[in-house]
C-alpha atoms as a PDB file:
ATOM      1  CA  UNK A   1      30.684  -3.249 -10.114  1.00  0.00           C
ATOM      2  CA  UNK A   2      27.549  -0.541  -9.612  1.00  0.00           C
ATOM      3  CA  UNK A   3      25.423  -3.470 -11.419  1.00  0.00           C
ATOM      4  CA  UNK A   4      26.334  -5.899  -9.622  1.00  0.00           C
ATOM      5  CA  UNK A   5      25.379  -4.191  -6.063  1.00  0.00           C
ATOM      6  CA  UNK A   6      21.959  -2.719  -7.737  1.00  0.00           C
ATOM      7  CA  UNK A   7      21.430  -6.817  -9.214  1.00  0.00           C
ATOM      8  CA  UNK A   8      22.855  -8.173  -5.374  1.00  0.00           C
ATOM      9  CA  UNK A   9      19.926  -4.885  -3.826  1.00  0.00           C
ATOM     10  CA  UNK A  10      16.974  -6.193  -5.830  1.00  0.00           C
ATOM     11  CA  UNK A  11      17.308  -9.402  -5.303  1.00  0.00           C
ATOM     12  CA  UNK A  12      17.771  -9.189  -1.657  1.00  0.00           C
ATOM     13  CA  UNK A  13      14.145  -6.794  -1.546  1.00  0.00           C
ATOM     14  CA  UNK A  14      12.169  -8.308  -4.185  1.00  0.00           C
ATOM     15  CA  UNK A  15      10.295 -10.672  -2.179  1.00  0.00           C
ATOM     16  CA  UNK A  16       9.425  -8.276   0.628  1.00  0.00           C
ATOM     17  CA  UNK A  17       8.165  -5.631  -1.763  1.00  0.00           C
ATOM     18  CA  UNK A  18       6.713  -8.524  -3.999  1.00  0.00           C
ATOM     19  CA  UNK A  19       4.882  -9.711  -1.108  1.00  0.00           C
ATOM     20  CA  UNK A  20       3.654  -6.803  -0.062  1.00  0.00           C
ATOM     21  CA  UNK A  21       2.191  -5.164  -3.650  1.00  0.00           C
ATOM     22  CA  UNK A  22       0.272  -8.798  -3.792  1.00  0.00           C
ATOM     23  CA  UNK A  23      -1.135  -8.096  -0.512  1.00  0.00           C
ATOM     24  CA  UNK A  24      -2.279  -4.567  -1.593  1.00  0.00           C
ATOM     25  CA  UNK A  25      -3.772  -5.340  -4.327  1.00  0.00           C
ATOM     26  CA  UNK A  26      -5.561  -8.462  -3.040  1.00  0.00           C
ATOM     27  CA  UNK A  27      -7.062  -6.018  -0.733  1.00  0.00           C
ATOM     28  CA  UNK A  28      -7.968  -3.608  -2.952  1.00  0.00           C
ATOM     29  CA  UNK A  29      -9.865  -6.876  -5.005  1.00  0.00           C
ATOM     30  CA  UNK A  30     -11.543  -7.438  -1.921  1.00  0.00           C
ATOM     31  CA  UNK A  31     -12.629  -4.417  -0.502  1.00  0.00           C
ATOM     32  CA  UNK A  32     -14.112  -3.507  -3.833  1.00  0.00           C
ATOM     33  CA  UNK A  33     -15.851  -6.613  -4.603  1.00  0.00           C
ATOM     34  CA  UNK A  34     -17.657  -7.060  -1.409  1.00  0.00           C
ATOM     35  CA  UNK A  35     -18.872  -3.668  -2.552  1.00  0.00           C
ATOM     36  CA  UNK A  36     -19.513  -4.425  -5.800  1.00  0.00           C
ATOM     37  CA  UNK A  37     -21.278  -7.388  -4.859  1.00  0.00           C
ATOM     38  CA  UNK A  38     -23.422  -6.471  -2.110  1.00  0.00           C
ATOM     39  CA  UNK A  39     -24.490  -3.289  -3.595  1.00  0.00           C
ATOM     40  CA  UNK A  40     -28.153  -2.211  -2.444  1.00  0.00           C
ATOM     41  CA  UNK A  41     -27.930  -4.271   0.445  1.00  0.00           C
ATOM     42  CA  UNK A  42     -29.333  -2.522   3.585  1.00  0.00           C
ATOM     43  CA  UNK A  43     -28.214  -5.307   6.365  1.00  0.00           C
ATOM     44  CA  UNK A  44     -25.837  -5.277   9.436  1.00  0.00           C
ATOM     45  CA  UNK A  45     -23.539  -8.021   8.097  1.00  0.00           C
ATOM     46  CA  UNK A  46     -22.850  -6.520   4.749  1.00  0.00           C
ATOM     47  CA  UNK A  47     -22.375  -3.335   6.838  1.00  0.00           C
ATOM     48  CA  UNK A  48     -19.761  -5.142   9.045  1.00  0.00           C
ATOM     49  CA  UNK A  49     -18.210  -6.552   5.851  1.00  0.00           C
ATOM     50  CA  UNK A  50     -17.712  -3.386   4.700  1.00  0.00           C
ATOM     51  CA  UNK A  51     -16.525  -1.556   7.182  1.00  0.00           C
ATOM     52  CA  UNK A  52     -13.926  -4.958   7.753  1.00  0.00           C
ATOM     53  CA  UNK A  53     -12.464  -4.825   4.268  1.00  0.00           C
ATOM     54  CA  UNK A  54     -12.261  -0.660   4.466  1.00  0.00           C
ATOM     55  CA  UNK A  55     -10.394  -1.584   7.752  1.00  0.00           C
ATOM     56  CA  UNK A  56      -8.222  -4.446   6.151  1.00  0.00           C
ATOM     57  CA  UNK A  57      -7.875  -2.393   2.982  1.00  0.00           C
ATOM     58  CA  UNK A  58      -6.293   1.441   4.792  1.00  0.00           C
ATOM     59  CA  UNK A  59      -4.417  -1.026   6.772  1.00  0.00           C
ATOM     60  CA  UNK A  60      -2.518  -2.569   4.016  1.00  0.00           C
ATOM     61  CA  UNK A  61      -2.046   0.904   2.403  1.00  0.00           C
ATOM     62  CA  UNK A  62      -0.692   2.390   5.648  1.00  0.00           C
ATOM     63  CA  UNK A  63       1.313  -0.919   5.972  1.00  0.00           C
ATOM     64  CA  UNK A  64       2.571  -0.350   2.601  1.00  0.00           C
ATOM     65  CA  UNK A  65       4.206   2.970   3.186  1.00  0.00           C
ATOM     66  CA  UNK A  66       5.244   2.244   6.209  1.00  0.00           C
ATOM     67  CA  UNK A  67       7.680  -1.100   5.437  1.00  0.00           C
ATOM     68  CA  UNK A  68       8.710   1.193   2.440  1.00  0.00           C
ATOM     69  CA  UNK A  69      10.347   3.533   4.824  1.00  0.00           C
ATOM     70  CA  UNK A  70      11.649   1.282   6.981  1.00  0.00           C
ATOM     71  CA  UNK A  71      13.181  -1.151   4.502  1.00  0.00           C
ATOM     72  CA  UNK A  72      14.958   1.666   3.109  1.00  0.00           C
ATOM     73  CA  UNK A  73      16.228   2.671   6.502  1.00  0.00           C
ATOM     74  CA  UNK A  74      17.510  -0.813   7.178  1.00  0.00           C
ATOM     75  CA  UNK A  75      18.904  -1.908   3.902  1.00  0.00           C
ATOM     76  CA  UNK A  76      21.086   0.928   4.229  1.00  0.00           C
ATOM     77  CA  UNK A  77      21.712   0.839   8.219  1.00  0.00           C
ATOM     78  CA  UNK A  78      22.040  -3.042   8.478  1.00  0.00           C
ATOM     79  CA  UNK A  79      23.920  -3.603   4.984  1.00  0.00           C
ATOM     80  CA  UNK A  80      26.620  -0.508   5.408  1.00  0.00           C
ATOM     81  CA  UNK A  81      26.179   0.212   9.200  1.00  0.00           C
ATOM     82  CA  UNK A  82      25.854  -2.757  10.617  1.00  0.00           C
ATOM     83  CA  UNK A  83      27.337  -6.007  10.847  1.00  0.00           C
ATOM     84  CA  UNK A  84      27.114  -6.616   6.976  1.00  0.00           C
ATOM     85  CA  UNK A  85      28.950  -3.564   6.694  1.00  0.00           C
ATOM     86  CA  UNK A  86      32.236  -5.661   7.426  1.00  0.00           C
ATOM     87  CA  UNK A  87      31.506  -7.406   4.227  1.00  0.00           C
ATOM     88  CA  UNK A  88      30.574  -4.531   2.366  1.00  0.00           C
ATOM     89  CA  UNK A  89      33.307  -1.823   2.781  1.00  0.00           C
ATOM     90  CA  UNK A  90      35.719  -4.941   1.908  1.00  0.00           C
ATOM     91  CA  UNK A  91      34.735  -4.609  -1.752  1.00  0.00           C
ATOM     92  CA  UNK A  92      36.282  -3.495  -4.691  1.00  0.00           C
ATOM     93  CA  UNK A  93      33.691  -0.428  -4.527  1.00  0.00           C
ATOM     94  CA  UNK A  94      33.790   3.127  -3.474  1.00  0.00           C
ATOM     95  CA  UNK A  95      31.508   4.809  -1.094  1.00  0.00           C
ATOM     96  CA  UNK A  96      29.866   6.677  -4.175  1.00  0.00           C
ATOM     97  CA  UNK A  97      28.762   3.112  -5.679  1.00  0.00           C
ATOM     98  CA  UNK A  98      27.727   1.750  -1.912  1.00  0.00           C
ATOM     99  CA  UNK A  99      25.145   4.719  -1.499  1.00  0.00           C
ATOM    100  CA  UNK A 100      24.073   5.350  -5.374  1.00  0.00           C
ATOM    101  CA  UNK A 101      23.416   1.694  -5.262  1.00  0.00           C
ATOM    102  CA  UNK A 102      20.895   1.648  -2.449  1.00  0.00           C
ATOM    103  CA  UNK A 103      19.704   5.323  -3.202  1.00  0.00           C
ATOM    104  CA  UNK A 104      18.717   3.657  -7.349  1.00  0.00           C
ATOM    105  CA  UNK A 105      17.167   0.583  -5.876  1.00  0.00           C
ATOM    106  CA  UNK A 106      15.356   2.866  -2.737  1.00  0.00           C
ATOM    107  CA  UNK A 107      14.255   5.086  -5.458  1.00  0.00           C
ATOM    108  CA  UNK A 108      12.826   2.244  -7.950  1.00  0.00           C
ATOM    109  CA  UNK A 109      11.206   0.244  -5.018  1.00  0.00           C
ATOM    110  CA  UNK A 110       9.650   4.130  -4.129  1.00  0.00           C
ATOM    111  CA  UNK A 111       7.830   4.540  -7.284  1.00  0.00           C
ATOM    112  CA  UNK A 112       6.552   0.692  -7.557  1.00  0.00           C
ATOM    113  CA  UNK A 113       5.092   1.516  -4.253  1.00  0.00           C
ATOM    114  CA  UNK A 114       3.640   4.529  -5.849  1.00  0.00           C
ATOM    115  CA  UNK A 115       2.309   2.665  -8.918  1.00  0.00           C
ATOM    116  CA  UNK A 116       1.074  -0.057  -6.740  1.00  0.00           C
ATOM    117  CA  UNK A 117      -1.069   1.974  -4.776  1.00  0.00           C
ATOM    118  CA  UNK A 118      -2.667   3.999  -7.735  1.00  0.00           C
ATOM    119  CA  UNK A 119      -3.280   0.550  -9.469  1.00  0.00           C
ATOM    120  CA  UNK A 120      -5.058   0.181  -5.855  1.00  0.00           C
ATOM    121  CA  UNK A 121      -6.880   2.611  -5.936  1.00  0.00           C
ATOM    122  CA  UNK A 122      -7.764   2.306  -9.989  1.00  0.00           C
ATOM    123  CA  UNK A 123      -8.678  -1.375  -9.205  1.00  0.00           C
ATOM    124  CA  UNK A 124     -11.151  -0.380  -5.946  1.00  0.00           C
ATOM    125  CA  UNK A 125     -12.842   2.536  -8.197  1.00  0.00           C
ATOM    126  CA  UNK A 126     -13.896   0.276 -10.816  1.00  0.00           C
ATOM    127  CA  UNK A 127     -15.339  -2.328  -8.606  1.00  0.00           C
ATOM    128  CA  UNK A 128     -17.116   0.426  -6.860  1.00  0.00           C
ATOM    129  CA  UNK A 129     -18.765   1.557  -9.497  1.00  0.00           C
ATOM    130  CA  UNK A 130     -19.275  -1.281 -11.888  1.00  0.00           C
ATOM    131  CA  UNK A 131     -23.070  -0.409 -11.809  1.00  0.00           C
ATOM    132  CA  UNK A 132     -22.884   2.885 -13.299  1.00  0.00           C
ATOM    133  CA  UNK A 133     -22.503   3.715 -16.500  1.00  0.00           C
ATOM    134  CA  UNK A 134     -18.356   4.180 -16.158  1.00  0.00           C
ATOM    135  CA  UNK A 135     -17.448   4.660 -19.809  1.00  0.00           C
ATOM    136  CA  UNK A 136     -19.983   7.516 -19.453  1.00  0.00           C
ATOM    137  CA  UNK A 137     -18.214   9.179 -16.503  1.00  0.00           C
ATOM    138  CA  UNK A 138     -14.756   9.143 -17.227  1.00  0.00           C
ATOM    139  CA  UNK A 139     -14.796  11.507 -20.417  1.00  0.00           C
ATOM    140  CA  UNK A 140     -17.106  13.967 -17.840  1.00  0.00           C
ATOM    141  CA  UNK A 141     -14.556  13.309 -15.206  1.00  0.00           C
ATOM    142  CA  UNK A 142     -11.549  14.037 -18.208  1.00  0.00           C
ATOM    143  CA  UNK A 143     -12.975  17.658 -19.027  1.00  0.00           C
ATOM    144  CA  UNK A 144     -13.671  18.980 -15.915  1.00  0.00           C
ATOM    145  CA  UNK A 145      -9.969  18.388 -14.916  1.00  0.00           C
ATOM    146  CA  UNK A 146      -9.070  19.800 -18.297  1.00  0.00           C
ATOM    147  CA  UNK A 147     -11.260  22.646 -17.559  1.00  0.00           C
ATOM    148  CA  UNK A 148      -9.588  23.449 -14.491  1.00  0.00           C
ATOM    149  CA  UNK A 149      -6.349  23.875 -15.538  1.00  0.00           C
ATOM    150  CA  UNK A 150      -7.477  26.044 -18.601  1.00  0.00           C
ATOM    151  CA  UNK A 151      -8.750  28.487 -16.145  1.00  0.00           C
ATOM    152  CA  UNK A 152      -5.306  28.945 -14.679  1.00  0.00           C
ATOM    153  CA  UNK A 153      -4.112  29.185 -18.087  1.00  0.00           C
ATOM    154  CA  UNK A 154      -2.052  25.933 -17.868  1.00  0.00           C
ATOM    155  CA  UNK A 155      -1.300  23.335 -20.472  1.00  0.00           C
ATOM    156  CA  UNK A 156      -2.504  20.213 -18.628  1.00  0.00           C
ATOM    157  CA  UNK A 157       0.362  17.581 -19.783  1.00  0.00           C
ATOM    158  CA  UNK A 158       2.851  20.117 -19.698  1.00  0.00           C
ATOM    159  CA  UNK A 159       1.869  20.768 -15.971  1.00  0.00           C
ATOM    160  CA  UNK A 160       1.416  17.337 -14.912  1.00  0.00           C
ATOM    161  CA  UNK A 161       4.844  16.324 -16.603  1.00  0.00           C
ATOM    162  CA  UNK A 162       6.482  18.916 -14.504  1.00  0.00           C
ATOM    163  CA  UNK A 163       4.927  18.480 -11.220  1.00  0.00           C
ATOM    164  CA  UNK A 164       5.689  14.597 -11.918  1.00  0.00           C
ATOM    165  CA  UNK A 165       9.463  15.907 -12.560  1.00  0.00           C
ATOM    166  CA  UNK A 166       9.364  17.821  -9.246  1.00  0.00           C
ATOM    167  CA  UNK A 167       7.745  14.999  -6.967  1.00  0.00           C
ATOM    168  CA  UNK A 168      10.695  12.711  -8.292  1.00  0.00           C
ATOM    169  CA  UNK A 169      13.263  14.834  -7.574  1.00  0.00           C
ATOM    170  CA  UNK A 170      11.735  15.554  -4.040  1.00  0.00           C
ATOM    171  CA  UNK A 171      11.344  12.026  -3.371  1.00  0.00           C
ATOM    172  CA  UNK A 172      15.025  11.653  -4.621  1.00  0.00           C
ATOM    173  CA  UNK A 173      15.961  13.889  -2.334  1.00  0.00           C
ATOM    174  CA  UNK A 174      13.718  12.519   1.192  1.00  0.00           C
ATOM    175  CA  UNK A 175      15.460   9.289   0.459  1.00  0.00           C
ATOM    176  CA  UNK A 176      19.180  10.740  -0.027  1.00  0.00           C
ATOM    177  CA  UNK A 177      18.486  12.544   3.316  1.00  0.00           C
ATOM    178  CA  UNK A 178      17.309   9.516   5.424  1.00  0.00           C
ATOM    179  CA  UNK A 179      20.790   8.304   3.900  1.00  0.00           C
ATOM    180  CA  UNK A 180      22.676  11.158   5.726  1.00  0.00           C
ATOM    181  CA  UNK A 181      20.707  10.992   8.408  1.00  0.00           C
ATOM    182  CA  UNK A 182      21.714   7.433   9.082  1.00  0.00           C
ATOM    183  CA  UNK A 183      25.252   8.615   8.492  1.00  0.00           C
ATOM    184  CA  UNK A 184      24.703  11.526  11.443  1.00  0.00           C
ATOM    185  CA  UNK A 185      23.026   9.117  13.889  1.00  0.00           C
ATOM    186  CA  UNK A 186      25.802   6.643  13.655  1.00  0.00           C
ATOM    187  CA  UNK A 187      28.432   9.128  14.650  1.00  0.00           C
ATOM    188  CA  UNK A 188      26.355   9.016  18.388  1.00  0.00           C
ATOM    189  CA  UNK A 189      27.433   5.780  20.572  1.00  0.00           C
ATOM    190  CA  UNK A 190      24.595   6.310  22.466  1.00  0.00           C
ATOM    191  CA  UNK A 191      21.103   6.357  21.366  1.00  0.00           C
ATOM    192  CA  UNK A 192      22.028   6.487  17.349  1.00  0.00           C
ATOM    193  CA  UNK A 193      18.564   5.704  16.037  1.00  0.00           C
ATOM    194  CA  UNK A 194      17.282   8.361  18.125  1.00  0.00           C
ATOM    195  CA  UNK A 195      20.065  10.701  16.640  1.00  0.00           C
ATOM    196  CA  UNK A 196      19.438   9.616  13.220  1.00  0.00           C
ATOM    197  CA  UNK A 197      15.333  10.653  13.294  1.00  0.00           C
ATOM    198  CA  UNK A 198      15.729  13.695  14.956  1.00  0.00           C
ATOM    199  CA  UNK A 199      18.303  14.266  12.467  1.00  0.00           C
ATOM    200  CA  UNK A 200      16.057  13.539   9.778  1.00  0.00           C
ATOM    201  CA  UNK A 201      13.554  16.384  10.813  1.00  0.00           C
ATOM    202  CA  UNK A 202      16.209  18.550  11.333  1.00  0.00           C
ATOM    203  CA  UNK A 203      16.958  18.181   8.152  1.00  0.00           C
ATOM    204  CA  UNK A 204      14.221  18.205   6.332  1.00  0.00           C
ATOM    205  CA  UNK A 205      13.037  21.445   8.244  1.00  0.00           C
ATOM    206  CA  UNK A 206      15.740  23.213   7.416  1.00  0.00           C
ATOM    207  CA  UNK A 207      14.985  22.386   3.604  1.00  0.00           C
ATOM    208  CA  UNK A 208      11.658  23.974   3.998  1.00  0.00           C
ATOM    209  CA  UNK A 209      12.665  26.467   5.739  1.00  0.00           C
ATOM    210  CA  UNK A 210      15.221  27.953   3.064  1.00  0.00           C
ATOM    211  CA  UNK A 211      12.487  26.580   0.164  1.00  0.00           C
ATOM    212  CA  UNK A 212       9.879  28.767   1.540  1.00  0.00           C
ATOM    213  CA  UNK A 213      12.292  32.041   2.381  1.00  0.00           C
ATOM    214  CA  UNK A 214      13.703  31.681  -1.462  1.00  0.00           C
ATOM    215  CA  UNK A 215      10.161  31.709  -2.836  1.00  0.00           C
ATOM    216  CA  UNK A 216       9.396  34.770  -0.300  1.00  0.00           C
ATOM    217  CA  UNK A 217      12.379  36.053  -2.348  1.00  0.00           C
ATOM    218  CA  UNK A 218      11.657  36.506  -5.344  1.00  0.00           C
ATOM    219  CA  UNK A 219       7.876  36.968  -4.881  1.00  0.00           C
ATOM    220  CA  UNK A 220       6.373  33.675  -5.371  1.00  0.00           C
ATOM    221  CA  UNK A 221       4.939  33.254  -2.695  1.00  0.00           C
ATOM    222  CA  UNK A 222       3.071  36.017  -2.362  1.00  0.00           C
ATOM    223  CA  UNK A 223       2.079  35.287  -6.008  1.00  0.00           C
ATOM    224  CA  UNK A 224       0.641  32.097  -4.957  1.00  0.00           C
ATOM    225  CA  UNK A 225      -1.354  32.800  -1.908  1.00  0.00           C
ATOM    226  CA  UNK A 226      -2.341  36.218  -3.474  1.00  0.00           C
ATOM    227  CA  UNK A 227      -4.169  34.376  -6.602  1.00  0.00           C
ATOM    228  CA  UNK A 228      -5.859  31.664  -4.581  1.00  0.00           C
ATOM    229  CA  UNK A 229      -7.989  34.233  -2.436  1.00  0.00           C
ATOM    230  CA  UNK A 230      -8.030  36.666  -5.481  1.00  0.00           C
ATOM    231  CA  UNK A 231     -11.034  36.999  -8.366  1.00  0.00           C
ATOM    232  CA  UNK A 232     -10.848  34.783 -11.119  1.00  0.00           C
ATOM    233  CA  UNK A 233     -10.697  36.501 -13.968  1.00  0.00           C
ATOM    234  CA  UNK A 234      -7.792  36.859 -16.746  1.00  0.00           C
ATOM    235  CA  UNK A 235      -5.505  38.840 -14.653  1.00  0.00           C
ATOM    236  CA  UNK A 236      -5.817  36.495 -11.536  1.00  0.00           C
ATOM    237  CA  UNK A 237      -5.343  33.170 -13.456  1.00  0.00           C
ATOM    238  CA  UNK A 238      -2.789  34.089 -15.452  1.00  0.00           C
ATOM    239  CA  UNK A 239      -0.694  34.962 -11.920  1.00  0.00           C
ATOM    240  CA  UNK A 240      -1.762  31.515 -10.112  1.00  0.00           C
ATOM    241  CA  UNK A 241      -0.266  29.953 -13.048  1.00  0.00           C
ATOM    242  CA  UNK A 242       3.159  32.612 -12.639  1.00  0.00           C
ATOM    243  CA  UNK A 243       2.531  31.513  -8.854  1.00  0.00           C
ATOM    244  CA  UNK A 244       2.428  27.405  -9.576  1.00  0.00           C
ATOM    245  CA  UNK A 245       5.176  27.567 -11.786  1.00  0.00           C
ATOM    246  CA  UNK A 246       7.620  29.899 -10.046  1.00  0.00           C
ATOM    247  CA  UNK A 247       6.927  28.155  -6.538  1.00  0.00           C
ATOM    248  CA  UNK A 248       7.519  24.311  -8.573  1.00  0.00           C
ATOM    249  CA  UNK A 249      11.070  26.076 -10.407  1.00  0.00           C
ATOM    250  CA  UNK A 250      12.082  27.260  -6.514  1.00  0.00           C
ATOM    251  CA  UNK A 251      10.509  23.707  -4.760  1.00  0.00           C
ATOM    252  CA  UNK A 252      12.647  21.629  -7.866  1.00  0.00           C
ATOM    253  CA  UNK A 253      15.998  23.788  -7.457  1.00  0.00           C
ATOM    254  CA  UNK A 254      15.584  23.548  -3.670  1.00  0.00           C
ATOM    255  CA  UNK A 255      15.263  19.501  -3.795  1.00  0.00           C
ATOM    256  CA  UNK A 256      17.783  19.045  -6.776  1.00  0.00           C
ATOM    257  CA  UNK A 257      20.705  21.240  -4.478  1.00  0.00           C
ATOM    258  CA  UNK A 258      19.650  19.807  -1.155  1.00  0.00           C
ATOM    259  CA  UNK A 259      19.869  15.805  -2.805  1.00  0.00           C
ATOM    260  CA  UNK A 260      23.529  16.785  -4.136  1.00  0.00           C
ATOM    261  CA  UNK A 261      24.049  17.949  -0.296  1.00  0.00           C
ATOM    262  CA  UNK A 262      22.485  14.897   1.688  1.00  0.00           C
ATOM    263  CA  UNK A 263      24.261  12.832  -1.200  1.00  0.00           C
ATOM    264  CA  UNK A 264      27.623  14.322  -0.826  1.00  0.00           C
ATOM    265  CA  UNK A 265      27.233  14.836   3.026  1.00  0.00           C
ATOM    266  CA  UNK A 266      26.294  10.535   3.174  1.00  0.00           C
ATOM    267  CA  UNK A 267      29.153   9.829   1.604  1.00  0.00           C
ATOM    268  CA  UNK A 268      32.655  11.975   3.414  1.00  0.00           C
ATOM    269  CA  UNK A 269      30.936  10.900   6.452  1.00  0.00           C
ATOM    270  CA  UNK A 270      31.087   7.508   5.239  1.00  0.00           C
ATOM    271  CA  UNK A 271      34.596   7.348   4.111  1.00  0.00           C
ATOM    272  CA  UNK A 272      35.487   9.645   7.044  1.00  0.00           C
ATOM    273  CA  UNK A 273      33.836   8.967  10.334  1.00  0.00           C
ATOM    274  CA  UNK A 274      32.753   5.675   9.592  1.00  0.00           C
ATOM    275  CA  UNK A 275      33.036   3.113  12.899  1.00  0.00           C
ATOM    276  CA  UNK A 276      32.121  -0.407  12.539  1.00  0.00           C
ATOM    277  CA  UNK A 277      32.865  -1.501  16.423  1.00  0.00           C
END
């Protein structure tokens, strides 16, 4: 029955989000050609077209993250919460399958969004500079990052595997928290949306809060801010890469427990304190 909700979720979000990765990529096209194109030019109007596109272009990327967000809040709200809900809660399904369905397709519609806006991004830096010599840069660009992580003593895919690891899990865990924050908010008659966002920050203060007093704990902290103003020599980059890595095990342990909470917490409240009227 799970693949049936997570076929029933993507097909009920696939045009917005289609829409909307068309538009930002469009944009992206455009903002980049008109520099591309107009390259050189010292006038007012390709100034204005610039400065238009750059306007058009942040506004789609801001727009982007921002219908993200909300669509996850209302699939959820409106579809469980809401009238829908009726529906819903009349199916053959548990609670579990109800939230792991939206937190799966909230989670794969995340990192589209992601990939989207690097392709964005990717798209606008070639246009931009199409008249330099690009092959050129990029191997230049390659082994100064490579170089920078060798002087922390860190194995570059190893590092960005694992930071990749820990921004999933953290996402994971934003999105399983808006989840129970919905779930708080609705227990208020009055004023639930308000409930539900302050809820939200609550939430995800407390989170950092007990993140940053763990890695106080066991000393990575101090690890971390001590080799960022210390020399760099041997010594000091071989404890800002102790630092990274102790402070990404604490941030990934922190997320991972806190998802199972916000996860667990979504759903008793669900089959508990649930009110439709």
């Amino acid at each position: 029955m799970l693949k049936k909700l997570l076929k029933y979720e993507f097909k009920a979000t696939a045009r917005t989000y289609g829409g909307m990765y068309l538009a930002l990529l469009a944009a992206s096209v455009l903002f980049g050609g008109s520099v591309w194109r107009w390259n050189g030019t010292n006038s007012d109007a390709y100034s204005t077209l610039v400065g238009l596109m750059s306007l058009v272009y942040t506004a789609v990327i801001i727009g982007t993250v921002v219908v993200t967000i909300m669509t996850i809040v209302q699939r959820f709200y409106r579809n469980l919460l809401g009238r829908e809900g009726y529906l819903m809660h009349t199916l053959p399904v548990t609670e579990t399958q109800l939230v792991t369905s939206k937190l799966i397709s909230s989670t794969v519609w995340s990192l589209c969004s992601i990939l989207a806006a690097c392709l964005s991004f990717g798209i606008l830096a070639v246009l931009m500079m199409a008249d330099m010599d690009l092959l050129k840069q990029l191997p230049l660009m390659w082994s100064s990052i490579r170089e920078i992580f060798a002087r922390y003593n860190m194995e570059f895919w190893g590092a960005l595997a694992f930071s990749g690891v820990v921004s999933f899990v953290r996402m994971v865990s934003a999105i399983a928290c808006i989840y129970a924050a919905c779930m708080v908010g609705h227990q208020f008659k009055n004023h639930p949306a308000l409930a539900g966002i302050l809820s939200f920050f609550v939430m995800q203060y407390l989170q950092g809060w007990l993140e940053k007093l763990l890695q106080i704990g066991t000393g990575v902290y101090e690890t971390a801010i001590y080799s960022a103003v210390g020399d760099m020599g041997s010594i000091e980059a071989a404890v800002s890469a102790l630092g990274y890595m102790g402070s990404a095990m604490v941030t990934l342990g922190v997320a991972a427990a806190f998802g199972v909470f916000w996860f667990g917490l979504t759903v008793w409240l669900m089959r508990n304190k649930l009110n439709l009227e």
